[in-house]
Protein backbone atom coordinates (compact mmCIF):
# COMPACT_ATOMS: atom_id res chain seq x y z
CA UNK A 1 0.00 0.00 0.00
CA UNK A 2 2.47 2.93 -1.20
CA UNK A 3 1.33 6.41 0.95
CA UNK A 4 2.52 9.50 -1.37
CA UNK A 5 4.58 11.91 -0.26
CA UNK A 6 3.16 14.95 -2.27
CA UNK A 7 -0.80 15.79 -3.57
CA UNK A 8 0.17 16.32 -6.75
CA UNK A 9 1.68 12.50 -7.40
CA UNK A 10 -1.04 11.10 -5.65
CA UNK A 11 -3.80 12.92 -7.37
CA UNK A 12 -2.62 11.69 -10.74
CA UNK A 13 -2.09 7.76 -9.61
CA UNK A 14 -5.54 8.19 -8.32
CA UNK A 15 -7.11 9.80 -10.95
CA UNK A 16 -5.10 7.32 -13.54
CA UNK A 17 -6.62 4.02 -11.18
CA UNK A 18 -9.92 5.63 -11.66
CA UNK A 19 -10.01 5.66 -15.71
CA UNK A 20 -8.79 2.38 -16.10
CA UNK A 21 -11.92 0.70 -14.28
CA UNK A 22 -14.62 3.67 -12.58
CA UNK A 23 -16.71 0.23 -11.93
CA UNK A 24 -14.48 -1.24 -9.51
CA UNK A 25 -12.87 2.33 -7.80
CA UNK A 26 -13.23 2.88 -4.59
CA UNK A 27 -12.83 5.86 -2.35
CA UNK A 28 -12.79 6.03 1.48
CA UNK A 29 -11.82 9.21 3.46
CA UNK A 30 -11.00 8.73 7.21
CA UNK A 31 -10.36 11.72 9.80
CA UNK A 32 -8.96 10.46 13.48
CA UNK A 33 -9.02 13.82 15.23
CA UNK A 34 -6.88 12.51 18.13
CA UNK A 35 -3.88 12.73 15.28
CA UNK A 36 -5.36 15.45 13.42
CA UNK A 37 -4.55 13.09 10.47
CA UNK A 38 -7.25 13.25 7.59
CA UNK A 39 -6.32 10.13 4.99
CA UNK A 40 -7.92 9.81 1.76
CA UNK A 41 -7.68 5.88 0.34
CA UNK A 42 -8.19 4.99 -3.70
CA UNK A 43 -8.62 1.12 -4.33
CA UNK A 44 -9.46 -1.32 -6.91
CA UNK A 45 -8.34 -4.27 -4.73
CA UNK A 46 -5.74 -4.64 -7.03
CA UNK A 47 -3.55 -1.43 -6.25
CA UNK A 48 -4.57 0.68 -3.25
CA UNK A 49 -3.09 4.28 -3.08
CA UNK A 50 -3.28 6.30 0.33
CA UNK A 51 -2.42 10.29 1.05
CA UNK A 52 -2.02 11.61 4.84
CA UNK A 53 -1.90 14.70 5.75
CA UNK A 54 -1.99 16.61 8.99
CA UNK A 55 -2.07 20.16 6.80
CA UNK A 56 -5.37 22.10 6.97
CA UNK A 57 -4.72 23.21 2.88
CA UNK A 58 -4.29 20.07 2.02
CA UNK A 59 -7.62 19.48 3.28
CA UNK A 60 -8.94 21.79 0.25
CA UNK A 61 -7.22 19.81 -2.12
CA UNK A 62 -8.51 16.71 -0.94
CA UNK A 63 -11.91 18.29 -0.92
CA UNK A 64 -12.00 19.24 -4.61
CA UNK A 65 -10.36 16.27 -5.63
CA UNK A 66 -12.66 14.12 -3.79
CA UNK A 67 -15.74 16.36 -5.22
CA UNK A 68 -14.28 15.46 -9.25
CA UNK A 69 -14.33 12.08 -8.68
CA UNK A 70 -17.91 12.37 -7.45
CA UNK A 71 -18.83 14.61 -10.50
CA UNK A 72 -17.03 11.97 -12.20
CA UNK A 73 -18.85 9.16 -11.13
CA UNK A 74 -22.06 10.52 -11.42
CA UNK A 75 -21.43 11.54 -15.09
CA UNK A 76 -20.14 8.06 -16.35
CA UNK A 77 -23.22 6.47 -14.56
CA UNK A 78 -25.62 9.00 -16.20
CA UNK A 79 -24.79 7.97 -19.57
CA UNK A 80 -24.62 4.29 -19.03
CA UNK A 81 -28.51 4.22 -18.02
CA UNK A 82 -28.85 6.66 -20.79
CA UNK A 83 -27.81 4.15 -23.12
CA UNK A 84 -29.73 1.04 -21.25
CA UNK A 85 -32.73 2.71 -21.29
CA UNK A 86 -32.56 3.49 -25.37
């Protein structure tokens, strides 16, 4: 399970696992406010990519990153009842 060092690396490995399979992506973001840590997890069961981050604007990033992927998802999904439906 690699954990990235910097946003911008793991933002493109995630965004790269994503394309190659949006069926089987998953995303899971965990706080533990005893640590202050806020980790955001990307996993296809094959390859799992994690980012941690104690930084509060890093927490942005994660946020609109996280938000794409929704925006994403909801797109791909959108056309593929589209097109069971015709």
């Amino acid at each position: 399970m690699p954990h990235f060092q910097t946003w911008e690396e793991f933002s493109r490995a995630a965004e790269k696992l994503y394309l190659a399979d949006p069926m089987k992506v998953r995303v899971v973001l965990k706080y533990r406010h005893c640590d202050g840590n806020l980790c955001i997890k990307v996993t296809d069961d094959a390859a799992c990519l994690q980012y941690r981050t104690d930084q509060a604007q890093d927490v942005k990033k994660i946020e609109k990153f996280h938000s794409q992927l929704m925006r994403l998802m909801v797109a791909k999904e959108s056309r593929n009842v589209a097109m069971e439906t015709e």
